[in-house]
PDB file of N, CA and C in Angstrom:
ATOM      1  N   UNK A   1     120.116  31.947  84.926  1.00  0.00           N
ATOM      2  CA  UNK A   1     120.069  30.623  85.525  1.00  0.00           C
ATOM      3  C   UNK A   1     120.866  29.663  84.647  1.00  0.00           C
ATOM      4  N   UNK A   2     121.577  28.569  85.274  1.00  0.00           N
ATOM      5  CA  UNK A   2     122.135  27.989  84.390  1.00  0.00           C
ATOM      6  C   UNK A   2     121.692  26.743  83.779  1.00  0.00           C
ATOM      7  N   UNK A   3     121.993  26.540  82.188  1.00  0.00           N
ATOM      8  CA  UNK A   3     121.023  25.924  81.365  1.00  0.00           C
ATOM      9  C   UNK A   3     120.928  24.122  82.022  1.00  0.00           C
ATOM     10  N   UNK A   4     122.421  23.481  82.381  1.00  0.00           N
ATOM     11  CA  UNK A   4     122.028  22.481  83.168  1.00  0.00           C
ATOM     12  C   UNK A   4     120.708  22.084  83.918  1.00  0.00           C
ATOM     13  N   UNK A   5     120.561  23.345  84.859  1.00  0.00           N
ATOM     14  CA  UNK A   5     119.263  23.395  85.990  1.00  0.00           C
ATOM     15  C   UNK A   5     118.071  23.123  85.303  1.00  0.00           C
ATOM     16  N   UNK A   6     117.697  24.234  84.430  1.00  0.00           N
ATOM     17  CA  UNK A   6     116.293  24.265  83.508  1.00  0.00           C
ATOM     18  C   UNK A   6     116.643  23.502  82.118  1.00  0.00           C
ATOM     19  N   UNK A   7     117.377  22.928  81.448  1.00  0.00           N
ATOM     20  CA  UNK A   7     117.478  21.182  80.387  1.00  0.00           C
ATOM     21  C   UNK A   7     116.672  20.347  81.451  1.00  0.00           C
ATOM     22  N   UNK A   8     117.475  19.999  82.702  1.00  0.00           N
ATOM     23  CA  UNK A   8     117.242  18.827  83.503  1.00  0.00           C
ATOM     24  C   UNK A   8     115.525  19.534  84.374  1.00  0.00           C
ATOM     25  N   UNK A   9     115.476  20.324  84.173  1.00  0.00           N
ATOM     26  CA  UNK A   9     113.694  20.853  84.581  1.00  0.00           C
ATOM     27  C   UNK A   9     112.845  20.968  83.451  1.00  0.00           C
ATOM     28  N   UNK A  10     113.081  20.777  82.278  1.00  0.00           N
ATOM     29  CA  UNK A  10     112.462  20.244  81.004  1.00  0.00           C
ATOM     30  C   UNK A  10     111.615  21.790  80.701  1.00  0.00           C
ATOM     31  N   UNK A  11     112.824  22.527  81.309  1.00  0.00           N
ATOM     32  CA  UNK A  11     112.296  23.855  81.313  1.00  0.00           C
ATOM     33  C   UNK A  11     111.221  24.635  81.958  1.00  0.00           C
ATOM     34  N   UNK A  12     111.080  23.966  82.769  1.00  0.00           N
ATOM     35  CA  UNK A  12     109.977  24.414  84.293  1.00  0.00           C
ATOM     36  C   UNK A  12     110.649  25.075  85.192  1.00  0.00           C
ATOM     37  N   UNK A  13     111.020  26.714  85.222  1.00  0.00           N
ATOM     38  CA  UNK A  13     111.962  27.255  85.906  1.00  0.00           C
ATOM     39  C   UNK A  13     111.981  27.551  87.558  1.00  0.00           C
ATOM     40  N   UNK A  14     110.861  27.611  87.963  1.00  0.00           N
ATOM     41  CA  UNK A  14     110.389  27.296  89.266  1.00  0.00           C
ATOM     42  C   UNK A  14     110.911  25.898  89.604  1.00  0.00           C
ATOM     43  N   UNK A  15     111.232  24.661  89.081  1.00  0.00           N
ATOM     44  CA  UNK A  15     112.212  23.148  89.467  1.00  0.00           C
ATOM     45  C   UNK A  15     112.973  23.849  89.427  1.00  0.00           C
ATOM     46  N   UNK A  16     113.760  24.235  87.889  1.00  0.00           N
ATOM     47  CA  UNK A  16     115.089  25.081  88.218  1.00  0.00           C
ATOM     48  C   UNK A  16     115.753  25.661  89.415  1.00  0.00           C
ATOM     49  N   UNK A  17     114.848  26.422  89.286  1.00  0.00           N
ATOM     50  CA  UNK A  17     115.538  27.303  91.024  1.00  0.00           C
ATOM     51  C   UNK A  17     115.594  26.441  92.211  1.00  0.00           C
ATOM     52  N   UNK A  18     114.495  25.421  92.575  1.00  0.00           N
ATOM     53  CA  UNK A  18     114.679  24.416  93.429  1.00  0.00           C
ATOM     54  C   UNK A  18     115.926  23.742  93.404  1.00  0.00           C
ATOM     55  N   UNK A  19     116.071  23.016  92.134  1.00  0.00           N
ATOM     56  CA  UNK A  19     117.152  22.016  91.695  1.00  0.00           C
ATOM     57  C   UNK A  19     118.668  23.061  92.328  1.00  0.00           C
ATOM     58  N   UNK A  20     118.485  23.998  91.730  1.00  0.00           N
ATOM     59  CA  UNK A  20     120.042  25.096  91.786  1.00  0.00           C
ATOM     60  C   UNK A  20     120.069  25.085  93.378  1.00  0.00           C
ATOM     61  N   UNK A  21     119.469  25.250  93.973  1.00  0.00           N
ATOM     62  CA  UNK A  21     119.332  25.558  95.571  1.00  0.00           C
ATOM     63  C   UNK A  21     119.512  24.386  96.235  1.00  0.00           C
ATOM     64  N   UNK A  22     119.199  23.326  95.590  1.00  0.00           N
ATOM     65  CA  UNK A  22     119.154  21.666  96.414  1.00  0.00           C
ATOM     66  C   UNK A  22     121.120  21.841  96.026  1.00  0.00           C
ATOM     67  N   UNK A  23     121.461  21.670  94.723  1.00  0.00           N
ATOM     68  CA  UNK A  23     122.855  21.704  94.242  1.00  0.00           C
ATOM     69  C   UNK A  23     123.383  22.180  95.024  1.00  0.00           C
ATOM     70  N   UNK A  24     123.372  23.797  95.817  1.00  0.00           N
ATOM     71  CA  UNK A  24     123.937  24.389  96.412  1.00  0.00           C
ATOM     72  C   UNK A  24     124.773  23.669  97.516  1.00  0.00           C
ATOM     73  N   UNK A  25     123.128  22.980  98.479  1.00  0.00           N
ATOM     74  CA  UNK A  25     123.490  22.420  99.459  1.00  0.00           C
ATOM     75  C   UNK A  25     124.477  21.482  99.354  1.00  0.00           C
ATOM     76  N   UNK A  26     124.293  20.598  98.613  1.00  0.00           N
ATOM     77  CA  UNK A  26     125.085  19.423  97.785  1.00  0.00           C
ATOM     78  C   UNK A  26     126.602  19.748  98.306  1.00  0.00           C
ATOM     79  N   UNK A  27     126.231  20.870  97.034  1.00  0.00           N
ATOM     80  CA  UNK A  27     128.290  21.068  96.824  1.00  0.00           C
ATOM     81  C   UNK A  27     128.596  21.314  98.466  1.00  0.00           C
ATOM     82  N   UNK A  28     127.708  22.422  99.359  1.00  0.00           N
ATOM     83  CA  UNK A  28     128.113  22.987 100.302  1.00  0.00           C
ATOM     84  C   UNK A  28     128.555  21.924 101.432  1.00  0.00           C
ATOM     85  N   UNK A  29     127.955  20.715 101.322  1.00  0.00           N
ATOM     86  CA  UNK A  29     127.829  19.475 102.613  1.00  0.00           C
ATOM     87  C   UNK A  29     128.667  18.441 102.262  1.00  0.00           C
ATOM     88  N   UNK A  30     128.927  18.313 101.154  1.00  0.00           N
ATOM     89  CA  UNK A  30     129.561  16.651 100.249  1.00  0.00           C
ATOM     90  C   UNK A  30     130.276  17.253  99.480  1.00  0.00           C
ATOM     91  N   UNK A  31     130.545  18.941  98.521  1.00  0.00           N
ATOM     92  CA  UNK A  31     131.230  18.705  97.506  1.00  0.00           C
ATOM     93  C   UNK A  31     130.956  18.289  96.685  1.00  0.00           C
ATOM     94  N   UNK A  32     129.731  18.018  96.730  1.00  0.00           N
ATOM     95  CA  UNK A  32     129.724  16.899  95.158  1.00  0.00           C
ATOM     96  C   UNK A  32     127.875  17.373  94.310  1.00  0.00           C
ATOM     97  N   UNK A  33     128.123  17.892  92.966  1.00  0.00           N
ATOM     98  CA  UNK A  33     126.479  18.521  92.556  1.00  0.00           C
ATOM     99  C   UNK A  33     126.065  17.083  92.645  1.00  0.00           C
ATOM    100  N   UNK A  34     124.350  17.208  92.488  1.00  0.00           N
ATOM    101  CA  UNK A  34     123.653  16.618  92.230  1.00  0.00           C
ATOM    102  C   UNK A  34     123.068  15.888  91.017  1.00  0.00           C
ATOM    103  N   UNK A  35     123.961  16.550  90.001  1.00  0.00           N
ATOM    104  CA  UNK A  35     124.331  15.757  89.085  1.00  0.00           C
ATOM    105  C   UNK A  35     125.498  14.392  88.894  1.00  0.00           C
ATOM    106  N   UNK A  36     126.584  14.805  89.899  1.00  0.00           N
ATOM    107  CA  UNK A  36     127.179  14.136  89.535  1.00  0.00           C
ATOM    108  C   UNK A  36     126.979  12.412  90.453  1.00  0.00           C
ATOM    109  N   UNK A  37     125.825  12.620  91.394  1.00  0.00           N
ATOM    110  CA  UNK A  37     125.078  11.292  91.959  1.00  0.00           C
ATOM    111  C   UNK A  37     124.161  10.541  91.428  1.00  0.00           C
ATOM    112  N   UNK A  38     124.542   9.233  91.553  1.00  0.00           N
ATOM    113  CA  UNK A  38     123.380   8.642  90.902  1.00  0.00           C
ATOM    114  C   UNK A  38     122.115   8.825  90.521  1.00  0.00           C
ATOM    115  N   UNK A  39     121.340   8.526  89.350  1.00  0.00           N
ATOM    116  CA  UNK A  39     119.795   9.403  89.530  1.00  0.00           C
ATOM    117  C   UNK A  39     119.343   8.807  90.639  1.00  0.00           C
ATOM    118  N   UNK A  40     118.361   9.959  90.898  1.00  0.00           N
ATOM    119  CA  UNK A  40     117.351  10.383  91.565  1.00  0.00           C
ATOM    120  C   UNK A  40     116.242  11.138  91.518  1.00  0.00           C
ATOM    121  N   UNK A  41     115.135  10.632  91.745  1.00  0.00           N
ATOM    122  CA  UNK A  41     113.516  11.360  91.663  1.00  0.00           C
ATOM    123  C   UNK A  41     113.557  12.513  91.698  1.00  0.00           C
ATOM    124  N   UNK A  42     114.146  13.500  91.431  1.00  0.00           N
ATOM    125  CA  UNK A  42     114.114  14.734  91.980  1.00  0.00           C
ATOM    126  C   UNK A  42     112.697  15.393  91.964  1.00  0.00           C
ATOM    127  N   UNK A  43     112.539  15.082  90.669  1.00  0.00           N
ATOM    128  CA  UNK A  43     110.795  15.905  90.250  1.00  0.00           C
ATOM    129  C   UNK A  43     109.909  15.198  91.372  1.00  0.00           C
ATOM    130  N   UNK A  44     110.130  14.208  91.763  1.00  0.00           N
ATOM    131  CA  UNK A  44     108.928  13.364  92.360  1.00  0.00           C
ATOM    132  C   UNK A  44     109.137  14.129  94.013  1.00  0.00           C
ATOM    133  N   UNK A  45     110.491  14.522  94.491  1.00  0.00           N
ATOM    134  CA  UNK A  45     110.840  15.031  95.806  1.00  0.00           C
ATOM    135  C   UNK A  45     109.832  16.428  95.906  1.00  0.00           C
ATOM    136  N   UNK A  46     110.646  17.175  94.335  1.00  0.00           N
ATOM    137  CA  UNK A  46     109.992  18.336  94.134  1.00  0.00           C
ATOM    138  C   UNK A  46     108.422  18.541  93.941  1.00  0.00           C
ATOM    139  N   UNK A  47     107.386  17.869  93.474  1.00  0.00           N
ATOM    140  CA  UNK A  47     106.469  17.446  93.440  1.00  0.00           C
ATOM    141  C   UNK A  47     105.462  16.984  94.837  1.00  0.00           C
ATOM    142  N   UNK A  48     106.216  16.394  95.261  1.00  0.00           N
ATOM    143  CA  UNK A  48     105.610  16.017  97.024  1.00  0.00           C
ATOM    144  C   UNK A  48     106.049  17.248  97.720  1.00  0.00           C
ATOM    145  N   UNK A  49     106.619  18.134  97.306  1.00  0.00           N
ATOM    146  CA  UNK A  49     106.409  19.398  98.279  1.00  0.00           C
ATOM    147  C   UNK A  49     107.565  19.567  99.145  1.00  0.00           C
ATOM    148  N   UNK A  50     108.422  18.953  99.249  1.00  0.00           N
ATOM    149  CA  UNK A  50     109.465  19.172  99.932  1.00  0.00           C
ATOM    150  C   UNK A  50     110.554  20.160  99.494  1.00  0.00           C
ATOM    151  N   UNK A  51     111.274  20.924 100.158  1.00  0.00           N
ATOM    152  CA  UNK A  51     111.757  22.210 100.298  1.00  0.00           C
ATOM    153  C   UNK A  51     113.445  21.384  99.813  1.00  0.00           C
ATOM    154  N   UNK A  52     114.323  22.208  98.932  1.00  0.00           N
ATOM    155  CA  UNK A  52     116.084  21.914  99.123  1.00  0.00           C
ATOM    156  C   UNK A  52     116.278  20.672 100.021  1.00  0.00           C
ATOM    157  N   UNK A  53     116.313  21.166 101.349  1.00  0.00           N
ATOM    158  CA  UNK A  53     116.673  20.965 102.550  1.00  0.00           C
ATOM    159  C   UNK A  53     116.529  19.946 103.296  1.00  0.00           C
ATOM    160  N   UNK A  54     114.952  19.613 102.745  1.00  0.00           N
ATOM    161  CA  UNK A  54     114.366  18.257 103.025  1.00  0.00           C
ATOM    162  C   UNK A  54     114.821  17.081 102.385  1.00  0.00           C
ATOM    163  N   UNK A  55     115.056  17.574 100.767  1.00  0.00           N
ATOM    164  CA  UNK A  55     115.145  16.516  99.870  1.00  0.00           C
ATOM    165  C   UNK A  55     116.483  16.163 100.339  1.00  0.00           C
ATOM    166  N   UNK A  56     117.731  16.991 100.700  1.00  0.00           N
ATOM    167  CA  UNK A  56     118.777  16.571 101.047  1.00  0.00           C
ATOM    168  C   UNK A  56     119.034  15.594 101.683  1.00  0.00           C
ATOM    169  N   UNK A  57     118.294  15.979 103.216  1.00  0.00           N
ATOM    170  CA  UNK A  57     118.139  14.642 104.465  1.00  0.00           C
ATOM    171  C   UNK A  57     117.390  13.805 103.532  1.00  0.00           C
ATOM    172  N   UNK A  58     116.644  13.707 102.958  1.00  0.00           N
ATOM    173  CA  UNK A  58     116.106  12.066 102.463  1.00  0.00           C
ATOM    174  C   UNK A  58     117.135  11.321 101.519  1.00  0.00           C
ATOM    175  N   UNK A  59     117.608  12.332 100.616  1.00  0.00           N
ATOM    176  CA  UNK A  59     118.783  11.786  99.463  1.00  0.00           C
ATOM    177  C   UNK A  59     119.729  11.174 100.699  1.00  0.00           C
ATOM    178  N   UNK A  60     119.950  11.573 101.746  1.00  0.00           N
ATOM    179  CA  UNK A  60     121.419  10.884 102.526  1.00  0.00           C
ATOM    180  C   UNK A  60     120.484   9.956 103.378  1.00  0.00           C
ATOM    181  N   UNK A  61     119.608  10.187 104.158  1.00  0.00           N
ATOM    182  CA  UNK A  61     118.746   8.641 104.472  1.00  0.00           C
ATOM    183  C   UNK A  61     118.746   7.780 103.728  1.00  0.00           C
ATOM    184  N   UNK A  62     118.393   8.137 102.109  1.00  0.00           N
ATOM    185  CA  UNK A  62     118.436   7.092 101.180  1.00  0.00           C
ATOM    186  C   UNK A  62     119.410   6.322 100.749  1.00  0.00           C
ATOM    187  N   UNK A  63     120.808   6.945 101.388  1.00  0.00           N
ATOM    188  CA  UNK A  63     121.768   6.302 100.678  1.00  0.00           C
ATOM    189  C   UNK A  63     122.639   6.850  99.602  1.00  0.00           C
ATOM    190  N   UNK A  64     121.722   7.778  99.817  1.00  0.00           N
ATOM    191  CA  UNK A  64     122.393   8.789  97.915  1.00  0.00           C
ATOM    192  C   UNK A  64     123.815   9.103  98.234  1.00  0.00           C
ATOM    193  N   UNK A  65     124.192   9.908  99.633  1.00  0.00           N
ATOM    194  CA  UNK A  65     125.300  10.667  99.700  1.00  0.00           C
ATOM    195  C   UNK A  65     125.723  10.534 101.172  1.00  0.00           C
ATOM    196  N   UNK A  66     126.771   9.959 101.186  1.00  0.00           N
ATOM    197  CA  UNK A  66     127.157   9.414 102.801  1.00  0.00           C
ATOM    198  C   UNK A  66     128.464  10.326 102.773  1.00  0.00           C
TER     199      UNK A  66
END
């Protein structure tokens, strides 16, 4: 896994794999990781239970990624 994913998961590798999989989508829809967008709650997305996929549509509802 790459160390970006689990640094920024404070080493909670189960976020990790979330985070890497949300990224995926990222690059796959916009091109652009999820690093390189403004912060964002991620833990708090990840935390409320929401899946990659979900957090995506809310990050672009929110404004994150148009």
């Amino acid at each position: 896994m790459n160390d970006e994913y689990l640094n920024y998961a404070g080493g909670d590798e189960k976020f990790a794999d979330w985070l890497r999989r949300l990224d995926q989508l990222a690059d796959h829809f916009f091109g652009a990781s999820i690093f390189d967008l403004v912060d964002y709650s991620w833990r708090d997305v990840y935390e409320s239970g929401d899946d990659p996929q979900q957090a995506l549509r809310d990050a672009v509802a929110d404004g994150l990624l148009e």
